[in-house]
PDB file of N, CA and C in Angstrom:
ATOM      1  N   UNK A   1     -17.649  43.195  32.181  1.00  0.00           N
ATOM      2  CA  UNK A   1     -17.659  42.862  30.789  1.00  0.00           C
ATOM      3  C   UNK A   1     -17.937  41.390  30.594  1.00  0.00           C
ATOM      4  N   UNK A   2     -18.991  41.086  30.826  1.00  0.00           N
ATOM      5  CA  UNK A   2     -19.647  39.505  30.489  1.00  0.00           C
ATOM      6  C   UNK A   2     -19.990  39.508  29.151  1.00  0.00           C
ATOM      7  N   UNK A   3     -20.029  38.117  28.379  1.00  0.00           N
ATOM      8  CA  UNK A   3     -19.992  38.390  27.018  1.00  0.00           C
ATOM      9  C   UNK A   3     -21.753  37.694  27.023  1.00  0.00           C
ATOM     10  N   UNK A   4     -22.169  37.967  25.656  1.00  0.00           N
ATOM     11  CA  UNK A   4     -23.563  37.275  25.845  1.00  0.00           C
ATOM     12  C   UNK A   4     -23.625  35.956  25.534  1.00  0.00           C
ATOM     13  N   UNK A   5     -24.702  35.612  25.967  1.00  0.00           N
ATOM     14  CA  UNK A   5     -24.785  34.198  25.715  1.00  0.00           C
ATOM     15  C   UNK A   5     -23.997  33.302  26.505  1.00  0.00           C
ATOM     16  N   UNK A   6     -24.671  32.348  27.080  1.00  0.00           N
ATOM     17  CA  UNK A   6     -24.042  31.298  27.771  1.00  0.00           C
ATOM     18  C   UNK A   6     -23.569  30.564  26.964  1.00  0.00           C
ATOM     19  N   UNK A   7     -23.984  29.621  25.971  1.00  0.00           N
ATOM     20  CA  UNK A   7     -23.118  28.411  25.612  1.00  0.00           C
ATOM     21  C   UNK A   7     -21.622  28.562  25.149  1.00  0.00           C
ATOM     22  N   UNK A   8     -21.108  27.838  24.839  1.00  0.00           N
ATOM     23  CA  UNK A   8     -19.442  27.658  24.266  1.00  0.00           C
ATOM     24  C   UNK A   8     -19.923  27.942  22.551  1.00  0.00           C
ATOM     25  N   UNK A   9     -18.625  29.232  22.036  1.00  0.00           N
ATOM     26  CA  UNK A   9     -18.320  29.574  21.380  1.00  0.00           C
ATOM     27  C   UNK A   9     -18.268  28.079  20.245  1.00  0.00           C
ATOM     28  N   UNK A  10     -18.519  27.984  18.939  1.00  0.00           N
ATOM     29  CA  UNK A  10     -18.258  27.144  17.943  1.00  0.00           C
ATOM     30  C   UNK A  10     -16.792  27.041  17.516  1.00  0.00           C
ATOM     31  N   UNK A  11     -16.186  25.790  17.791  1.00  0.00           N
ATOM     32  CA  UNK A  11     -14.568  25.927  17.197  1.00  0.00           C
ATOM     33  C   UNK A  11     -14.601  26.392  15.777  1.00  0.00           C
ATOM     34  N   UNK A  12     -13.465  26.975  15.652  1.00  0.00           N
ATOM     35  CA  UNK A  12     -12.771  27.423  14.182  1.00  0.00           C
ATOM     36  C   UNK A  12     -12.264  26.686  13.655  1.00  0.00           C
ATOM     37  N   UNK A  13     -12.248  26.070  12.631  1.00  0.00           N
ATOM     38  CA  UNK A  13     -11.200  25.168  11.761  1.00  0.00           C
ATOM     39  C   UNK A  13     -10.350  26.274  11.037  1.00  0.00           C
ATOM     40  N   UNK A  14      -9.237  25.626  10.923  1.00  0.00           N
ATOM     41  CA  UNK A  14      -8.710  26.101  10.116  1.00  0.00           C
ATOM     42  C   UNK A  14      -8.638  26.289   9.196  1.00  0.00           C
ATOM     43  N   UNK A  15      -8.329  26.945   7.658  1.00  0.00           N
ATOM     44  CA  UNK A  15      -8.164  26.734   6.398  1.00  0.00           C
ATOM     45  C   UNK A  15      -7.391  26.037   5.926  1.00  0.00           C
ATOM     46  N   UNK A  16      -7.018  25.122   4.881  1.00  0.00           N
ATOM     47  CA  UNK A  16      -5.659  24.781   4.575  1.00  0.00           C
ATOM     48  C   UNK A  16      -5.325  26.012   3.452  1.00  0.00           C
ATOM     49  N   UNK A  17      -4.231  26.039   3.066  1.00  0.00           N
ATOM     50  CA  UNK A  17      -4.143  27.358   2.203  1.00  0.00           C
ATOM     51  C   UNK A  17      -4.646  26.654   0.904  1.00  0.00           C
ATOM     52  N   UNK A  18      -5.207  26.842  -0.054  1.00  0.00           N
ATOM     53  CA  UNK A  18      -5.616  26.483  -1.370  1.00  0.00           C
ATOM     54  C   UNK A  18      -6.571  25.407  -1.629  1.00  0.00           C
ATOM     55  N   UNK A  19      -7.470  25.030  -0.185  1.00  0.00           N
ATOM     56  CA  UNK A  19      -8.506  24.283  -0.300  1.00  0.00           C
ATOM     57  C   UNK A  19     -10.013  24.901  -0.456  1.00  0.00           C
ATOM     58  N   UNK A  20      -9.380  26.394  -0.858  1.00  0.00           N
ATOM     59  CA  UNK A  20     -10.638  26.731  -0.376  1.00  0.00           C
ATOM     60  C   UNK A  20     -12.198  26.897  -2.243  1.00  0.00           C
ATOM     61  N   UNK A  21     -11.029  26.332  -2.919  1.00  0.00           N
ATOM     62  CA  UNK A  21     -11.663  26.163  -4.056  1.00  0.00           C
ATOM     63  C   UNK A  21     -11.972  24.302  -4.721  1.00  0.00           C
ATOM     64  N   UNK A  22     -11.532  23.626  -3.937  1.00  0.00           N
ATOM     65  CA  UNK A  22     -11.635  21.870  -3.408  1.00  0.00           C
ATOM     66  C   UNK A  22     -12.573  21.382  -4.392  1.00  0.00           C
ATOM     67  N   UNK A  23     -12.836  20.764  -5.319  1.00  0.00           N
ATOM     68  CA  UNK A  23     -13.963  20.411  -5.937  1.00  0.00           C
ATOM     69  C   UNK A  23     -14.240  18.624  -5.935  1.00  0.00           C
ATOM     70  N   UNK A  24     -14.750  17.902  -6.099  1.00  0.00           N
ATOM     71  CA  UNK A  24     -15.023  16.631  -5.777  1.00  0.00           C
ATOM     72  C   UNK A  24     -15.720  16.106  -6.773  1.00  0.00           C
ATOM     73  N   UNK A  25     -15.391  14.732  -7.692  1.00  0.00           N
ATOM     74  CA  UNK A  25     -16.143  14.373  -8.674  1.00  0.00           C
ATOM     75  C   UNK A  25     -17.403  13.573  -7.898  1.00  0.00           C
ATOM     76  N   UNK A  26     -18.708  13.851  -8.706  1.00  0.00           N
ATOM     77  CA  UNK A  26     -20.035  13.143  -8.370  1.00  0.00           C
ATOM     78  C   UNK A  26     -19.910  11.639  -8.570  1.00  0.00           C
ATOM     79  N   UNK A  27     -20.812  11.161  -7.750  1.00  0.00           N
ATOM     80  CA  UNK A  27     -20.718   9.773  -8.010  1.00  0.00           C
ATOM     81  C   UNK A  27     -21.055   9.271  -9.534  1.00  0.00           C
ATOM     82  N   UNK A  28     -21.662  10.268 -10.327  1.00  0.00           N
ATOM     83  CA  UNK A  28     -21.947  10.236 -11.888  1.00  0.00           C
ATOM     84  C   UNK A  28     -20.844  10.328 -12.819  1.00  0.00           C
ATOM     85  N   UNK A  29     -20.152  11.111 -12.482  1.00  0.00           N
ATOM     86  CA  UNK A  29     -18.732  11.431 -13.215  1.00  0.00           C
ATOM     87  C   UNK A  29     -17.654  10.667 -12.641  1.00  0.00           C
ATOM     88  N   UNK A  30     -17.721  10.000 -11.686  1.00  0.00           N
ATOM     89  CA  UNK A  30     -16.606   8.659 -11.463  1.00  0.00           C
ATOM     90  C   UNK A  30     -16.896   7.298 -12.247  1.00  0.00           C
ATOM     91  N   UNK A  31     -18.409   7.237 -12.376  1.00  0.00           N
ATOM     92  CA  UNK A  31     -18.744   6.137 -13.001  1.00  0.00           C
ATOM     93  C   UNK A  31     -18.141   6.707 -14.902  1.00  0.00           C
ATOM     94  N   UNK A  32     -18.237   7.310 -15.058  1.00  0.00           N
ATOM     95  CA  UNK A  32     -18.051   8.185 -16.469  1.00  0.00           C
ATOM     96  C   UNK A  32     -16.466   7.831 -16.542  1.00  0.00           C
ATOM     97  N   UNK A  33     -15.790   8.270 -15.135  1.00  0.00           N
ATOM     98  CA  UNK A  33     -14.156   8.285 -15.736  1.00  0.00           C
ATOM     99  C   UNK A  33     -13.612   6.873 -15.575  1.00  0.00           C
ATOM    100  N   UNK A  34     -14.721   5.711 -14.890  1.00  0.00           N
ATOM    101  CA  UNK A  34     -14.351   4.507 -14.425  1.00  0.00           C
ATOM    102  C   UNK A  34     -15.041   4.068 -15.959  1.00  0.00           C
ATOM    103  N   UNK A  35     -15.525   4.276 -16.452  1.00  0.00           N
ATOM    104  CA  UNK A  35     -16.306   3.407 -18.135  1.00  0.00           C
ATOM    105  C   UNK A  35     -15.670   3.947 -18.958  1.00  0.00           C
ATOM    106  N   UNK A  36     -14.567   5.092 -19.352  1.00  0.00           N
ATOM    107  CA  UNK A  36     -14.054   5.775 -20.107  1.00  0.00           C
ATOM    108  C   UNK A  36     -12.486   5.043 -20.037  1.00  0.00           C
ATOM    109  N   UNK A  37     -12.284   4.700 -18.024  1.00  0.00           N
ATOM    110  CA  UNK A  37     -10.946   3.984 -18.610  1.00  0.00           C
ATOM    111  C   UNK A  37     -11.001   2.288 -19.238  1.00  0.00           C
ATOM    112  N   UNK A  38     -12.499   1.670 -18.878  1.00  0.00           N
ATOM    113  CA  UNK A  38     -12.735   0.259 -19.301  1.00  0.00           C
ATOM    114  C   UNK A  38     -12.714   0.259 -21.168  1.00  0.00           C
ATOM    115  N   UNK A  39     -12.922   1.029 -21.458  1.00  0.00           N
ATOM    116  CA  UNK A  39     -13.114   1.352 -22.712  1.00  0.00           C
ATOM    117  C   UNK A  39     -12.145   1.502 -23.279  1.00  0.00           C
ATOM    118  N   UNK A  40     -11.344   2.197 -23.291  1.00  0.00           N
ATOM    119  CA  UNK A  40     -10.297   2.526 -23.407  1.00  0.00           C
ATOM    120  C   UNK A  40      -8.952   0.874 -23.227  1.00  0.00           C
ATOM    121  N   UNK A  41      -9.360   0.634 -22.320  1.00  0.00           N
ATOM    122  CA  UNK A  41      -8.315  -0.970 -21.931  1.00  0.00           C
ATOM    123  C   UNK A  41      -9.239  -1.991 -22.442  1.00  0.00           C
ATOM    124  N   UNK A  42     -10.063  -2.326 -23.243  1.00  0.00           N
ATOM    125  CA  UNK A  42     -10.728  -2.611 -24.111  1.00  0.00           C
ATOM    126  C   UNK A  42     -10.304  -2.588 -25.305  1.00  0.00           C
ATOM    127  N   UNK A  43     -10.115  -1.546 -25.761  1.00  0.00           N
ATOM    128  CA  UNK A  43      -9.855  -1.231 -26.795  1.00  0.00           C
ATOM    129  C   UNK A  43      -8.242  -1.663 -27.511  1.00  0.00           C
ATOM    130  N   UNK A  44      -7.387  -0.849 -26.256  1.00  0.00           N
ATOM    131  CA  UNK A  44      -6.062  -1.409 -26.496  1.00  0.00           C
ATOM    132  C   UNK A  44      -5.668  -2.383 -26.296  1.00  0.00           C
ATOM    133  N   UNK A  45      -6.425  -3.797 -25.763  1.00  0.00           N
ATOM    134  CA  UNK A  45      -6.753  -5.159 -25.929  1.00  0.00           C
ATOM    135  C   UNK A  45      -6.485  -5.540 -27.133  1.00  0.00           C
ATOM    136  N   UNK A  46      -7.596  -5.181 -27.856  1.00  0.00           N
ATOM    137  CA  UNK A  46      -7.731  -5.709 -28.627  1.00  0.00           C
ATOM    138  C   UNK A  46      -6.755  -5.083 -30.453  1.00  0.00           C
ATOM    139  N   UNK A  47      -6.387  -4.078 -29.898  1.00  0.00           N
ATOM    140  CA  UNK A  47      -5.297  -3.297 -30.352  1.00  0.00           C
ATOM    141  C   UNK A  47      -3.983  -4.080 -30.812  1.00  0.00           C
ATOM    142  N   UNK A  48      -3.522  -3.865 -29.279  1.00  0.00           N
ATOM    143  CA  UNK A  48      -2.303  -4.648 -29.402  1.00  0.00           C
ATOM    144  C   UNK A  48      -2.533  -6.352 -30.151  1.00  0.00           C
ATOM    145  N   UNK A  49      -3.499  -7.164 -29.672  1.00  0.00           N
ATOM    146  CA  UNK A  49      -4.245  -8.230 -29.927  1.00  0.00           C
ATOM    147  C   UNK A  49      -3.630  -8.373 -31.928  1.00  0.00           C
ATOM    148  N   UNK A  50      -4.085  -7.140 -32.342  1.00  0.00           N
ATOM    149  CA  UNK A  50      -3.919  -6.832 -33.696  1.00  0.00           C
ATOM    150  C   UNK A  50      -2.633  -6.791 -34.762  1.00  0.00           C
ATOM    151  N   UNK A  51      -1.890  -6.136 -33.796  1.00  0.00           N
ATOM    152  CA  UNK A  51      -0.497  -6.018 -34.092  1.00  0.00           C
ATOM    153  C   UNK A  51       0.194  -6.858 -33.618  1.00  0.00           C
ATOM    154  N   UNK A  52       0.408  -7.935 -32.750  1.00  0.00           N
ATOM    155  CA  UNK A  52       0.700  -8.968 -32.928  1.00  0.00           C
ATOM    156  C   UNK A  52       0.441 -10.056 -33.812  1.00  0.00           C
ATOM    157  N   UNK A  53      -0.656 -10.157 -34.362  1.00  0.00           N
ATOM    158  CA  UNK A  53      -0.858 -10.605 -35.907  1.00  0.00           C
ATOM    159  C   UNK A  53      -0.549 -10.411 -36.923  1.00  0.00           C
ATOM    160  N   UNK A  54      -0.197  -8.889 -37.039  1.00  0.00           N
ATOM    161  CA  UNK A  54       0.452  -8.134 -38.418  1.00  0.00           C
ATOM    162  C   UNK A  54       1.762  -8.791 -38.098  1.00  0.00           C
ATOM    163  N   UNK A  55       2.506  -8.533 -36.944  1.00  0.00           N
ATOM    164  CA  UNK A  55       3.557  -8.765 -37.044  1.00  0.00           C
ATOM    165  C   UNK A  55       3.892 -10.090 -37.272  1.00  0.00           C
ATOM    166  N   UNK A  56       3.061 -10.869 -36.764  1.00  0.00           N
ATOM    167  CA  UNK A  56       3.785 -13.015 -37.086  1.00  0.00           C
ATOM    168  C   UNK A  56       3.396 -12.651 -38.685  1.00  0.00           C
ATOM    169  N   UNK A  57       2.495 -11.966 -39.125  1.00  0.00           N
ATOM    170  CA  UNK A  57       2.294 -12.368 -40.579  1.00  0.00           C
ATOM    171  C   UNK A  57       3.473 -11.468 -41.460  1.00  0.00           C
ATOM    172  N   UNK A  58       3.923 -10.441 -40.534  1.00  0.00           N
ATOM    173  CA  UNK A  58       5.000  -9.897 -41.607  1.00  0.00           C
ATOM    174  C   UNK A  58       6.693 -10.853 -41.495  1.00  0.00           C
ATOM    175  N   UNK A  59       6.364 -11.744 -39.909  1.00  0.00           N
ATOM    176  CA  UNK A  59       7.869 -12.677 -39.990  1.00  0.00           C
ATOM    177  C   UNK A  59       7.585 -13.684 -40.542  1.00  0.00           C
ATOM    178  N   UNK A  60       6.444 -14.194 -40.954  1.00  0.00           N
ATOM    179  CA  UNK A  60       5.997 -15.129 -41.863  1.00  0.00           C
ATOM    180  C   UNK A  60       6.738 -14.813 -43.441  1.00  0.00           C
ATOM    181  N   UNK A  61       6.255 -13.408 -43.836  1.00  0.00           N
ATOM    182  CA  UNK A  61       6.508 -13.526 -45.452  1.00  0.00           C
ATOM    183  C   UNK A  61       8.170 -13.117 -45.551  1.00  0.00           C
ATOM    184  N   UNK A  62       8.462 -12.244 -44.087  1.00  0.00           N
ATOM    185  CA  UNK A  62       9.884 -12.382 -44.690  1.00  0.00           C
ATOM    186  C   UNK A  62      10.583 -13.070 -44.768  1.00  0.00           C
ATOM    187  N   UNK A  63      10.282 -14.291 -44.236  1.00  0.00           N
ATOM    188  CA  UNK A  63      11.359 -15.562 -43.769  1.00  0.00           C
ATOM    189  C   UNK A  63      10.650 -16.387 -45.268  1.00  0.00           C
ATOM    190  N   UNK A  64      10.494 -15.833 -45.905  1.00  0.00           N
ATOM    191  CA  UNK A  64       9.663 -16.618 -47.420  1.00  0.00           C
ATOM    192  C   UNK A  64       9.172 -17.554 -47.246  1.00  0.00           C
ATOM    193  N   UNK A  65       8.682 -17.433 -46.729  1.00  0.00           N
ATOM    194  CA  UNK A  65       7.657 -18.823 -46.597  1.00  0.00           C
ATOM    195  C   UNK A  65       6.041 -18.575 -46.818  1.00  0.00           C
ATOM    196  N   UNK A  66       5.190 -19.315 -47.472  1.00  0.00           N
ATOM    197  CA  UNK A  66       4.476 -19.665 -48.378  1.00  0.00           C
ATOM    198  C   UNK A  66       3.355 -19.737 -47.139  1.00  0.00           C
ATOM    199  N   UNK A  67       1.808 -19.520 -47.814  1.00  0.00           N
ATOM    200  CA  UNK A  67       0.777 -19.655 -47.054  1.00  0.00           C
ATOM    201  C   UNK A  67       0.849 -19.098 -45.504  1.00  0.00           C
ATOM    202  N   UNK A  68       1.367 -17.845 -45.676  1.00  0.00           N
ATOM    203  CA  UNK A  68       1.112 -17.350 -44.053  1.00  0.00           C
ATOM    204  C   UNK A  68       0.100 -16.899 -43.156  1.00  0.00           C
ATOM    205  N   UNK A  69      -0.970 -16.629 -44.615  1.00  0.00           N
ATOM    206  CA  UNK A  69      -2.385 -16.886 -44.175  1.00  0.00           C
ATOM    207  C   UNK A  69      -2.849 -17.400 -42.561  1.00  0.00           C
ATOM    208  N   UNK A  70      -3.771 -16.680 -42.449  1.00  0.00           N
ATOM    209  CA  UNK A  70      -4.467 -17.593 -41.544  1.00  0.00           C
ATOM    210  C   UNK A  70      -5.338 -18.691 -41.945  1.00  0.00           C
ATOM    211  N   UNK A  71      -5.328 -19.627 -41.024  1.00  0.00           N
ATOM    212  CA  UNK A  71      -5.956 -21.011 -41.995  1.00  0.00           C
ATOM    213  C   UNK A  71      -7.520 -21.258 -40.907  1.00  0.00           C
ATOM    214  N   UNK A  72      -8.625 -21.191 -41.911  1.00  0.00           N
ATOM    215  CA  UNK A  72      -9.556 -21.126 -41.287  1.00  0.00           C
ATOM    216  C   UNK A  72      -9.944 -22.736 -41.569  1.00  0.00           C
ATOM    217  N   UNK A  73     -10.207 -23.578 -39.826  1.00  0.00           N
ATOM    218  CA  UNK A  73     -10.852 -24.412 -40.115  1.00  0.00           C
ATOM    219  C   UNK A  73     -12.125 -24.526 -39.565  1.00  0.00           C
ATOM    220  N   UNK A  74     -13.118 -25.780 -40.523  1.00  0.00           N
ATOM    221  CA  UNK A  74     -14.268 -25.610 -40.795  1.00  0.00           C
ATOM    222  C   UNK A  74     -14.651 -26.803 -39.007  1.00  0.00           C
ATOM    223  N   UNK A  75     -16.453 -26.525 -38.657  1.00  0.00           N
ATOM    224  CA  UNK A  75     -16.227 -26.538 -37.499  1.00  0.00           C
ATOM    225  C   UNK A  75     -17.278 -27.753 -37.799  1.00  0.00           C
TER     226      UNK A  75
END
């Protein structure tokens, strides 16, 4: 009972259990989820950026005080 073929049999890997549906983002859709989070931290930059202004201007008028404005000077 000789088996055929001379060379060595191909190893088996194993499975891991639940890899066998594994999916991998493209190098297109990383750039997508990498510009989606810049955007995003961008945004809430300039967000927060915002509400820190509302807020000095709302401890401005409650502390009554006058001209809490922002004061635009000329350049």
């Amino acid at each position: 009972m000789e088996q055929e073929g001379s060379g060595p049999a191909a190893p088996v890997r194993p499975s891991k259990p639940g890899n066998e549906d594994a999916q991998y983002l493209s190098t297109r859709g990383l750039l997508i989820v990498f510009g989606g989070l810049a955007v995003a931290l961008v945004l809430g930059y300039f967000l927060v950026n915002k509400l820190v202004n509302i807020s000095q201007e709302e401890d401005c008028a409650l502390a009554h005080r006058y001209n809490c404005g922002a004061i635009e000077v000329p350049r």
